[in-house]
C-alpha atoms as a PDB file:
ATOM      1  CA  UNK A   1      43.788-167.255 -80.765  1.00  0.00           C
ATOM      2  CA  UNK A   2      45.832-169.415 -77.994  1.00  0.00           C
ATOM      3  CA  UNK A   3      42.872-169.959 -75.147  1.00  0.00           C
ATOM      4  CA  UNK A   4      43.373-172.325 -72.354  1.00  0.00           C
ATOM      5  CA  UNK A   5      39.529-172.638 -72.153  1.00  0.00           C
ATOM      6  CA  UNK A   6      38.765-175.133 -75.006  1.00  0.00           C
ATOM      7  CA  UNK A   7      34.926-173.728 -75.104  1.00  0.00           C
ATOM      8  CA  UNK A   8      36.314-169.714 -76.349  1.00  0.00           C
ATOM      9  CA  UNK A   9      38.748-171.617 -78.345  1.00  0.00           C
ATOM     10  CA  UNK A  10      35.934-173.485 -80.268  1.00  0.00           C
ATOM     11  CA  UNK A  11      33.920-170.234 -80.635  1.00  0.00           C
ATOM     12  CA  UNK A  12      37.161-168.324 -81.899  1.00  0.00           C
ATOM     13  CA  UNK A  13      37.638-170.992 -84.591  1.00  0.00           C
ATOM     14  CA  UNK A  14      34.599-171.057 -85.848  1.00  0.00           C
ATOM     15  CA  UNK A  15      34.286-167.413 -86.054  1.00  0.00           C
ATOM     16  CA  UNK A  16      37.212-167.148 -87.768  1.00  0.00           C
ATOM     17  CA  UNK A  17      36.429-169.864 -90.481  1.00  0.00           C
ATOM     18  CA  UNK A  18      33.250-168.334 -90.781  1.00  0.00           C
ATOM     19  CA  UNK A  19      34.340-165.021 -91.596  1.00  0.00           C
ATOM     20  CA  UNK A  20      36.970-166.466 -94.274  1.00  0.00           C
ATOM     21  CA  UNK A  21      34.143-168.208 -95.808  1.00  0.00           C
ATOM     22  CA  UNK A  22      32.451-165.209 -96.275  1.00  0.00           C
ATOM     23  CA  UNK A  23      35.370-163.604 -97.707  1.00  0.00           C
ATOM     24  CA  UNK A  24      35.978-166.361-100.233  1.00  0.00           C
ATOM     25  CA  UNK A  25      32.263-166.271-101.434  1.00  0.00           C
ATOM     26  CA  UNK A  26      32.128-162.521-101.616  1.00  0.00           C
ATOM     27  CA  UNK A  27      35.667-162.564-103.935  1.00  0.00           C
ATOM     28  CA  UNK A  28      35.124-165.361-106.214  1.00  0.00           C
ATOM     29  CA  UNK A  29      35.102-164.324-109.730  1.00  0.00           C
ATOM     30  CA  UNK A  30      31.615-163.574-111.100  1.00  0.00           C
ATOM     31  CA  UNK A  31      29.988-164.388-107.743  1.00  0.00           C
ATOM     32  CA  UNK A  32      29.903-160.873-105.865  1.00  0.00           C
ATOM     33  CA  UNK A  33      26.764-160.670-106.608  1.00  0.00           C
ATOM     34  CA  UNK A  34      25.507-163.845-105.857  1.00  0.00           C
ATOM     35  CA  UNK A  35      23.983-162.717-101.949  1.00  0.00           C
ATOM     36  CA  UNK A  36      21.033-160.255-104.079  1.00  0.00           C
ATOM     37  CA  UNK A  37      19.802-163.488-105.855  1.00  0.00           C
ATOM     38  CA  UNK A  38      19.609-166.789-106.515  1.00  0.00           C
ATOM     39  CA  UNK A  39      21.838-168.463-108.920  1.00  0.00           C
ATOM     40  CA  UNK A  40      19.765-169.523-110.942  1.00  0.00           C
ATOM     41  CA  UNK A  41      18.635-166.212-111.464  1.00  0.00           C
ATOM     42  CA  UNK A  42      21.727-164.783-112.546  1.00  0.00           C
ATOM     43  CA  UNK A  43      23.242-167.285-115.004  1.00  0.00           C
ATOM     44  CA  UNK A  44      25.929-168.541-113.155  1.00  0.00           C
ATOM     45  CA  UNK A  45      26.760-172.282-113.920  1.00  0.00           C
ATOM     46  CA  UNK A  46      26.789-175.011-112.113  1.00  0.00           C
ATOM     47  CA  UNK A  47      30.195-175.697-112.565  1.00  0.00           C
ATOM     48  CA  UNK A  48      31.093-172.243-110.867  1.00  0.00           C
ATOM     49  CA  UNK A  49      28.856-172.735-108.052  1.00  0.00           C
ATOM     50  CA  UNK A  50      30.998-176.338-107.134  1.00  0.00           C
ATOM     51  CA  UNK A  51      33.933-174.623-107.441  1.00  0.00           C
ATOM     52  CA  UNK A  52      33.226-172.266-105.064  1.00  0.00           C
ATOM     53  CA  UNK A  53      32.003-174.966-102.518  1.00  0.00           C
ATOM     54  CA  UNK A  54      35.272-176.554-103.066  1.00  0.00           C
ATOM     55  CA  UNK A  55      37.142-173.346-102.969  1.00  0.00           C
ATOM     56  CA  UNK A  56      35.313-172.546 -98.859  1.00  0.00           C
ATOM     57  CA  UNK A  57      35.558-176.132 -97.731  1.00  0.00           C
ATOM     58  CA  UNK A  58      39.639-175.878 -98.641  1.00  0.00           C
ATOM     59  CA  UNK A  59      40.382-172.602 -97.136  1.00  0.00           C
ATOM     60  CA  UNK A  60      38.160-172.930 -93.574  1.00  0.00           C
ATOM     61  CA  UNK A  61      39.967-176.553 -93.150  1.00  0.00           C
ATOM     62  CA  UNK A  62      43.279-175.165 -94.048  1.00  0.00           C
ATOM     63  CA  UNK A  63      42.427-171.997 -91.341  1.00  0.00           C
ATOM     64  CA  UNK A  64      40.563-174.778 -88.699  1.00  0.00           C
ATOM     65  CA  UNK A  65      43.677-177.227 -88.971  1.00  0.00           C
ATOM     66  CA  UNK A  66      46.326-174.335 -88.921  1.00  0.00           C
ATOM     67  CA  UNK A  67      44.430-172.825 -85.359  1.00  0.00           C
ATOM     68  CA  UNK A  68      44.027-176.027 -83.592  1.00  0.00           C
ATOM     69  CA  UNK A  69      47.556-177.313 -84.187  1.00  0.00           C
ATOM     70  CA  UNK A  70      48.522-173.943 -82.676  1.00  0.00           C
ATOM     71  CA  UNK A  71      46.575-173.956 -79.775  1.00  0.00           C
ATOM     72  CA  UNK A  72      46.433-177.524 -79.608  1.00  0.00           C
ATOM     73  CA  UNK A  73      49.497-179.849 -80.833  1.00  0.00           C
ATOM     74  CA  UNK A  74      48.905-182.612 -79.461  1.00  0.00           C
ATOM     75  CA  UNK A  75      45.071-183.243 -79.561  1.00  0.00           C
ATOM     76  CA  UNK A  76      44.026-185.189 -82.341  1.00  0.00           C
ATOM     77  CA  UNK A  77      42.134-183.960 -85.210  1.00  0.00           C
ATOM     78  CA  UNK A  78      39.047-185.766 -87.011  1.00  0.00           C
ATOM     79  CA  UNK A  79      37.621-183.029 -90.026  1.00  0.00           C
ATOM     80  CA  UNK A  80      35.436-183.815 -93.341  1.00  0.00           C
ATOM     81  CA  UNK A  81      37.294-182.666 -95.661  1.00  0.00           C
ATOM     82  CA  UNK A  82      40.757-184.794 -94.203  1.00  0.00           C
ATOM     83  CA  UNK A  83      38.663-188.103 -94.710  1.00  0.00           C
ATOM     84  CA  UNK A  84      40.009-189.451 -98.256  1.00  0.00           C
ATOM     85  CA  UNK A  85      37.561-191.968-100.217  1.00  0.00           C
ATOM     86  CA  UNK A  86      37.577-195.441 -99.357  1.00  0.00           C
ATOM     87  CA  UNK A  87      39.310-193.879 -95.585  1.00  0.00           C
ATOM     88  CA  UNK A  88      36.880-194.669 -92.772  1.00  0.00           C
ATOM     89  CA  UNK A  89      38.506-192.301 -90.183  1.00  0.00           C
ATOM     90  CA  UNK A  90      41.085-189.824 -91.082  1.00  0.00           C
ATOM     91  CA  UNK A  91      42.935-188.186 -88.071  1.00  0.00           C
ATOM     92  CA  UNK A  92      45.829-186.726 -86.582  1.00  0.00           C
ATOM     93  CA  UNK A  93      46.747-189.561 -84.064  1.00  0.00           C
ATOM     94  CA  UNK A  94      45.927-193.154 -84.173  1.00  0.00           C
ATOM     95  CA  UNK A  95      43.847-194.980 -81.112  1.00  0.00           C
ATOM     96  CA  UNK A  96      39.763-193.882 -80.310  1.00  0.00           C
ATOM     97  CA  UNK A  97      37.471-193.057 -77.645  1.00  0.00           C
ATOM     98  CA  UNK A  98      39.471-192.303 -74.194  1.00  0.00           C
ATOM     99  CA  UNK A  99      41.557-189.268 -76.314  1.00  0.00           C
ATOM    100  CA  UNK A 100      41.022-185.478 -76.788  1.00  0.00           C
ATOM    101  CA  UNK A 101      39.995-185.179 -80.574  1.00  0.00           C
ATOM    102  CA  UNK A 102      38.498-182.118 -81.934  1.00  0.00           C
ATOM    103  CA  UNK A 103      35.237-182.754 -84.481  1.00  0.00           C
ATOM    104  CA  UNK A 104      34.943-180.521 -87.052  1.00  0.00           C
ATOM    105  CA  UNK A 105      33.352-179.602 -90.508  1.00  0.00           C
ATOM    106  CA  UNK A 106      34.551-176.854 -91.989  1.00  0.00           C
ATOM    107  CA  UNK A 107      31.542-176.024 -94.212  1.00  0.00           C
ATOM    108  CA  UNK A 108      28.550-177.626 -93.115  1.00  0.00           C
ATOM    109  CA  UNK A 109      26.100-176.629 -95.955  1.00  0.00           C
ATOM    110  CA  UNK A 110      28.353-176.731 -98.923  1.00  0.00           C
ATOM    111  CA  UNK A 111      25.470-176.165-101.229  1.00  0.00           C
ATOM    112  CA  UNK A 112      23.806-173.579 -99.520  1.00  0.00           C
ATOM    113  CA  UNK A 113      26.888-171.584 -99.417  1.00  0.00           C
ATOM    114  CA  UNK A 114      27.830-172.191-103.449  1.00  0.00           C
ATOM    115  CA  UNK A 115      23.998-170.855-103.690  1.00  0.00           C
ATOM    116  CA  UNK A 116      24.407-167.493-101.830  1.00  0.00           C
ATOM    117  CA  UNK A 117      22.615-168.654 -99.138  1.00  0.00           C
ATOM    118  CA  UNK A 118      22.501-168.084 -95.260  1.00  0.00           C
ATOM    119  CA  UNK A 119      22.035-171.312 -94.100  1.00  0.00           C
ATOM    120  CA  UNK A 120      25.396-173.063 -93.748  1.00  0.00           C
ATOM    121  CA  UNK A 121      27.551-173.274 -90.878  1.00  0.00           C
ATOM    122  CA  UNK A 122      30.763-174.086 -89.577  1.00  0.00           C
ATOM    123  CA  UNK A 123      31.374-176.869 -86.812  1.00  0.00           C
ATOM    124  CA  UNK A 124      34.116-177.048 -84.547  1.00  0.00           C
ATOM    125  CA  UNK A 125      33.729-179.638 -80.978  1.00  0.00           C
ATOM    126  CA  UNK A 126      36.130-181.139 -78.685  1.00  0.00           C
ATOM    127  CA  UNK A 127      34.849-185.027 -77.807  1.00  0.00           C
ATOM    128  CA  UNK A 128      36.673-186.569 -74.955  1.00  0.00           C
ATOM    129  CA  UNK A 129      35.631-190.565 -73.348  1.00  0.00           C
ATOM    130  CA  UNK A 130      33.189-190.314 -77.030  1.00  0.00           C
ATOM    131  CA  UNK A 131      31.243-187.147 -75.922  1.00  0.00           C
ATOM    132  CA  UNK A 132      31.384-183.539 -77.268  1.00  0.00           C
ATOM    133  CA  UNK A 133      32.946-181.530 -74.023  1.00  0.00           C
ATOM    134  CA  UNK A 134      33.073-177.950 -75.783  1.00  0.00           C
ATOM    135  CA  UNK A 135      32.240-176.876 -79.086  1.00  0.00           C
ATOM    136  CA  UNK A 136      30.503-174.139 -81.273  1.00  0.00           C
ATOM    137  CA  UNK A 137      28.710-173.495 -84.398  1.00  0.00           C
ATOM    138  CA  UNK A 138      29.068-170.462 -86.423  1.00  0.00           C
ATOM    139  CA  UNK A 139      26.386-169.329 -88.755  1.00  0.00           C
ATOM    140  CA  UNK A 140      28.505-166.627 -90.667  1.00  0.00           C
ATOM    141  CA  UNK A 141      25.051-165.904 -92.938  1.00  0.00           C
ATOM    142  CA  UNK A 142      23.261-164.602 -90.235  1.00  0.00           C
ATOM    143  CA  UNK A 143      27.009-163.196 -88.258  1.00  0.00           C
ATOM    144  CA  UNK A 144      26.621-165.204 -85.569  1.00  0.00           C
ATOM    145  CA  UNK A 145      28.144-168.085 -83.233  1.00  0.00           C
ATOM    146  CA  UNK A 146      26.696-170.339 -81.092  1.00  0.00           C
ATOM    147  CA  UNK A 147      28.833-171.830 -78.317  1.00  0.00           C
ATOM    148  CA  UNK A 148      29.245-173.798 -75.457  1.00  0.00           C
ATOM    149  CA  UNK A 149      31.151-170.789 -74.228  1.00  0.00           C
ATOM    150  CA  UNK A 150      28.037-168.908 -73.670  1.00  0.00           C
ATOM    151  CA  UNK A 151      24.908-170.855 -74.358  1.00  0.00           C
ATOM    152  CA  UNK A 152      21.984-169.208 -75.207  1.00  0.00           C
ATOM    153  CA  UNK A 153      18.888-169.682 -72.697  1.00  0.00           C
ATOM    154  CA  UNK A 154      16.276-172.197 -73.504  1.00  0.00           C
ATOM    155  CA  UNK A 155      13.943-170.236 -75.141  1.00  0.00           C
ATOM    156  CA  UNK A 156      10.103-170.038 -74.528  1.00  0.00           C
ATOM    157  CA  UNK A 157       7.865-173.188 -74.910  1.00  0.00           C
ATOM    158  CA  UNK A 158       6.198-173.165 -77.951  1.00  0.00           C
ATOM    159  CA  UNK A 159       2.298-172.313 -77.520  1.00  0.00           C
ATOM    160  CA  UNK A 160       1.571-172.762 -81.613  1.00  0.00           C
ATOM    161  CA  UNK A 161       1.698-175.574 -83.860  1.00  0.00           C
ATOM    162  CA  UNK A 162       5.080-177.125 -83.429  1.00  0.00           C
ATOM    163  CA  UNK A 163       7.552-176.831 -86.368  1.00  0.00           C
ATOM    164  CA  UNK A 164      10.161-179.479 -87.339  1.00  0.00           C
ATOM    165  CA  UNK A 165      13.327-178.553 -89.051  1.00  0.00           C
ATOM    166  CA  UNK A 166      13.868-181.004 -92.157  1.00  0.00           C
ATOM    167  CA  UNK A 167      16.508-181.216 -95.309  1.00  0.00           C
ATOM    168  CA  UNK A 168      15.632-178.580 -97.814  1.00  0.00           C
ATOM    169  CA  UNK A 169      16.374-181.128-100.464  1.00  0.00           C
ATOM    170  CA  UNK A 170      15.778-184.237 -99.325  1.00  0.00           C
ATOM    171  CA  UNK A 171      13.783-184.726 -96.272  1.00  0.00           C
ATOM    172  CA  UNK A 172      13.911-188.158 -94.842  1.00  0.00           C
ATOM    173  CA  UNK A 173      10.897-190.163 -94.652  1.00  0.00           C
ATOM    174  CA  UNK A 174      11.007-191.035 -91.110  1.00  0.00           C
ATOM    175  CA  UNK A 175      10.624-186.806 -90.276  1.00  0.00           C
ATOM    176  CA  UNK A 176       7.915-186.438 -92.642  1.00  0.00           C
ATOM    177  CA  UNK A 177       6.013-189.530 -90.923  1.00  0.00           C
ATOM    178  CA  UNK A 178       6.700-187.824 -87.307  1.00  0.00           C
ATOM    179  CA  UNK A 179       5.519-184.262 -88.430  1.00  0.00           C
ATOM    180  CA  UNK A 180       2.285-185.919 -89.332  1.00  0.00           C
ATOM    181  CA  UNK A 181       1.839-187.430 -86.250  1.00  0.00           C
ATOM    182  CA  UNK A 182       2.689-184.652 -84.363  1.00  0.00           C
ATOM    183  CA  UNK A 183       0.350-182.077 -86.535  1.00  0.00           C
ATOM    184  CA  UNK A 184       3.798-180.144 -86.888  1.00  0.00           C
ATOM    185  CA  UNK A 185       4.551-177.775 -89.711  1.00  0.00           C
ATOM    186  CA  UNK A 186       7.312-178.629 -91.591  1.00  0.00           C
ATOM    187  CA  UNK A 187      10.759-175.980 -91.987  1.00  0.00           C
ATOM    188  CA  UNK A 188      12.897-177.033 -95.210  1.00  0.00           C
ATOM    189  CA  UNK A 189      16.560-175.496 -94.222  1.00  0.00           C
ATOM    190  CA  UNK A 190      20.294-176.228 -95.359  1.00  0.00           C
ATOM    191  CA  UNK A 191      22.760-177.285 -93.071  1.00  0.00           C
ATOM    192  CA  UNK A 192      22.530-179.442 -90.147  1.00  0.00           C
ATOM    193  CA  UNK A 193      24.248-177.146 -88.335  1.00  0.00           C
ATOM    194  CA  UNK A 194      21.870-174.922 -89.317  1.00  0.00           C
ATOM    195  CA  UNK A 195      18.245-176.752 -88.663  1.00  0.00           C
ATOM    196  CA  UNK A 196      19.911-178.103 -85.018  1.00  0.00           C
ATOM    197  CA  UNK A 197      20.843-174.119 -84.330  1.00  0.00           C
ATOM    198  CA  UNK A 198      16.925-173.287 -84.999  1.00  0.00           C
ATOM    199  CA  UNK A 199      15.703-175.505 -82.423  1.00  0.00           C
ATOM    200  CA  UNK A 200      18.540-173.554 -80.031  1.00  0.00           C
ATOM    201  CA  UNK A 201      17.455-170.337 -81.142  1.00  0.00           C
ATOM    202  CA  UNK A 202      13.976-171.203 -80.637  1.00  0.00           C
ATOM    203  CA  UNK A 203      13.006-170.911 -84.614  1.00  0.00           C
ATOM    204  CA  UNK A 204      12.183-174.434 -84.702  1.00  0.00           C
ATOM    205  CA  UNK A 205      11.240-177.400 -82.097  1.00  0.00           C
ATOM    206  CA  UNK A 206      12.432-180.385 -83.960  1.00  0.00           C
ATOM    207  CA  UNK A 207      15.435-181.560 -85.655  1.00  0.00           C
ATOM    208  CA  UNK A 208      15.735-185.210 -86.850  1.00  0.00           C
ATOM    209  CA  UNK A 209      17.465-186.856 -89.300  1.00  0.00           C
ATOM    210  CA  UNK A 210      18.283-190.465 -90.828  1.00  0.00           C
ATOM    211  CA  UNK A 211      19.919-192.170 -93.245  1.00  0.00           C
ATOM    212  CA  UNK A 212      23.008-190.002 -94.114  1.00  0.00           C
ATOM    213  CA  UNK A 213      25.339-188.156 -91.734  1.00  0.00           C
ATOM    214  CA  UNK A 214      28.800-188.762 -89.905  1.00  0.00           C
ATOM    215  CA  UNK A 215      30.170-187.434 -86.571  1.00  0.00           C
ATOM    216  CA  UNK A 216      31.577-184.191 -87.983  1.00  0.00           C
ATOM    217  CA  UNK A 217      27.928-183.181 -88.966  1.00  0.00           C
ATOM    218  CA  UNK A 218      26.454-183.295 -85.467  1.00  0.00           C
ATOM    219  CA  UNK A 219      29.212-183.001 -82.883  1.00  0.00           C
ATOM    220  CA  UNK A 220      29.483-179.257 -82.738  1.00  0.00           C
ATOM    221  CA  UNK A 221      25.791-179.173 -82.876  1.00  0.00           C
ATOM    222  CA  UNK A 222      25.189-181.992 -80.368  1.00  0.00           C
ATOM    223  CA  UNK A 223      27.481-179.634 -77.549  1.00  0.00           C
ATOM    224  CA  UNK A 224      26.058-176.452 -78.418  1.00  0.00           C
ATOM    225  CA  UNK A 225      22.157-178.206 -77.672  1.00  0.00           C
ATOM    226  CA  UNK A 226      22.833-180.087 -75.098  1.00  0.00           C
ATOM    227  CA  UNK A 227      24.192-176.868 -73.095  1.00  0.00           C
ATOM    228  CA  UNK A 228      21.203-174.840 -73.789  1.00  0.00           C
ATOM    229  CA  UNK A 229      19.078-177.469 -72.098  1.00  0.00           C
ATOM    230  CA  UNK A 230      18.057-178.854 -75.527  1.00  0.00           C
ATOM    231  CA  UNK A 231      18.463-182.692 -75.867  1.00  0.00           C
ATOM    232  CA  UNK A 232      20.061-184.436 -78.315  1.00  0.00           C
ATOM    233  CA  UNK A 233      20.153-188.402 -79.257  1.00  0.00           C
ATOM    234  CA  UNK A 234      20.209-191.056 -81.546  1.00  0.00           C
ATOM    235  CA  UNK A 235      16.053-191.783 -82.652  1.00  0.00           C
ATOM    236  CA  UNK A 236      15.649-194.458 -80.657  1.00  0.00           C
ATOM    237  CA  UNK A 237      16.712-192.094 -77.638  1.00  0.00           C
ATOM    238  CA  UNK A 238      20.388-193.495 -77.547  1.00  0.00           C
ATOM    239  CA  UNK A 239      23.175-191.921 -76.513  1.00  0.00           C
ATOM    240  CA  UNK A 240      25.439-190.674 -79.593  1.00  0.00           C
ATOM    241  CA  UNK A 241      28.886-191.555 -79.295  1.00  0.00           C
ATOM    242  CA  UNK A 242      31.254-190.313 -81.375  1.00  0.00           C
ATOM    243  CA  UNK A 243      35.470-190.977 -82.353  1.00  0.00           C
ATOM    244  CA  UNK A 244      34.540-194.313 -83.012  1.00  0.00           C
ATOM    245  CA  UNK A 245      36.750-195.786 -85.570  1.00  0.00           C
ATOM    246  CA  UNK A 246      33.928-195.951 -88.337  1.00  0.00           C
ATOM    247  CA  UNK A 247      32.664-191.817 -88.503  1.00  0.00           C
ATOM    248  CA  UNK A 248      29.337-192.854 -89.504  1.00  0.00           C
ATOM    249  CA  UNK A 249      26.538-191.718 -87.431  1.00  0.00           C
ATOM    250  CA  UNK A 250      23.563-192.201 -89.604  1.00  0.00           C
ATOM    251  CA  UNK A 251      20.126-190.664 -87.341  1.00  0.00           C
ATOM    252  CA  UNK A 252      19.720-187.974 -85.078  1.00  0.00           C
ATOM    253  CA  UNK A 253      17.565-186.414 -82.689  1.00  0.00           C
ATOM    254  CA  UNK A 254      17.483-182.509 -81.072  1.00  0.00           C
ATOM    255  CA  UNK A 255      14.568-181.464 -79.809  1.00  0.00           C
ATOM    256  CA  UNK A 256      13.082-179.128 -76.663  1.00  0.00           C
ATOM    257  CA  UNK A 257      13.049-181.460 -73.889  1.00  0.00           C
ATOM    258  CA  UNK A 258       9.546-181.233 -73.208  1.00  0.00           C
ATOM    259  CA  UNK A 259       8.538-182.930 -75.709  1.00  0.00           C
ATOM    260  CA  UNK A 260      11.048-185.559 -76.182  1.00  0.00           C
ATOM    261  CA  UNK A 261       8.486-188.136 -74.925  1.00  0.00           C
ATOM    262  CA  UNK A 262       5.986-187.000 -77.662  1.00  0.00           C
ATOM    263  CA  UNK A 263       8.837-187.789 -80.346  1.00  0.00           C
ATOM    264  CA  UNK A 264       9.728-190.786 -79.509  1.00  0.00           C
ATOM    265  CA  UNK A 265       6.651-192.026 -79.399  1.00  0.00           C
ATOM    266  CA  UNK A 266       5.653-190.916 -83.031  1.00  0.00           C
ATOM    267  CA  UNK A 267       8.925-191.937 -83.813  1.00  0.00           C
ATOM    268  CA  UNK A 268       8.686-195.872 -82.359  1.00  0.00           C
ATOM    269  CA  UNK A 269       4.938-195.718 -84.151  1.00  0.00           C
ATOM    270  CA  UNK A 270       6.868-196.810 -87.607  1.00  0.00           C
ATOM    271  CA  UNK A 271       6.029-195.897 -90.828  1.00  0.00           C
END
């Protein structure tokens, strides 16, 4: 695990908390079977299903914090599940924004993993001066990871109707109002992790968000994008800047950089 190349260090950790995740879900009591259909569909309550989101979110950020103090002792260390309630910024070392601090979330997609579902991730970035520098995403459902180590190619431009990545669950109004104006179909998926790694992959062309999300949900994300030539940025076309001592990052932006000017414009058009 040791790397003195903090990109294959990212990807390592992630891989690794990705496959213990797996393991976790496929060994929880009365959940084997979980993966050959819903949960609904087999009985299981709802209690069990938290459980086992708490159970993966515990184990990957006991694995993720274990790795990076290894490899990394004296970077600081900003993950979800380290932030107690009513604790703005939970980290390692004290001071903020000209430090190394890794970024992570150990289960991005807590639900869609307690569901038997493929689309949750795991996010792991180093941000240095308040940018992501290196960082990867692992998609253990679909036994892959996307890194800054080895970026994918910007794939093809789209020649169909675009498609916009939104929340499975709760889709904010802002992307609903863009998709409209942009005649794109709309993609319900989990994780943020997951709808930003569709635009990368080239299953999607639009990934926005508003209204609910901190710097551990798009930091990993924002590196792996931006170094496969996809951009990334606040809605308003801002630069994100993150290990800022409030986490809270609330709207985001990835899209395929040809048609950033397109989004922003539907975007500025209100509501």
């Amino acid at each position: 695990m040791p790397s003195t190349d903090d990109h294959v260090l990212a990807a390592a950790i992630a891989g690794r908390a990705g496959a213990l995740l797996l393991e976790v879900r496929r060994d929880a009591p009365a959940l084997s079977d979980s993966v050959r259909g819903s949960y609904d569909e087999l009985g299981i309550p709802e209690t069990e299903r938290r459980s086992l989101g708490d159970d993966g979110d515990r184990h990957a950020h006991d694995l993720i914090m274990s790795l990076l103090h290894q490899a990394r002792p004296d970077d600081a260390v900003l993950s979800e599940e380290g932030v107690q309630p009513g604790q703005a910024h939970a980290q390692t070392e004290p001071g903020h924004g000209s430090r190394r601090i890794w970024i992570v979330d150990p289960l991005d997609g807590t639900r869609e993993f307690s569901e038997g579902r493929a689309d949750f991730a795991v996010h792991v970035a180093l941000v240095e001066d308040g940018r992501p520098v290196a960082g990867a995403v692992a998609l253990p459902g679909d036994d892959l990871v996307l890194a800054t180590a080895d970026p994918p190619p910007l794939p093809p431009t789209t020649t169909g109707r675009l498609r916009m990545l939104v929340s499975r669950t709760r889709p904010p109004a802002v992307a609903t109002a863009v998709a409209a104006r942009l005649d794109a179909e709309t993609v319900p998926m989990g994780s943020a992790g997951a709808k930003a790694m569709a635009v990368v992959r080239g299953d999607g062309d639009v990934y926005l968000h508003a209204g609910g999300q901190y710097e551990w949900d798009s930091a990993a994300p924002v590196a792996v994008a931006r170094a496969a030539g996809i951009h990334a940025s606040r809605l308003d076309g801002s630069a994100l800047v993150y290990d800022q001592p409030d986490p809270w990052l609330p709207d985001l932006l990835i899209c395929r950089p040809e048609l950033l000017d397109r989004v922003l414009s539907a975007i500025q058009a209100g509501p």
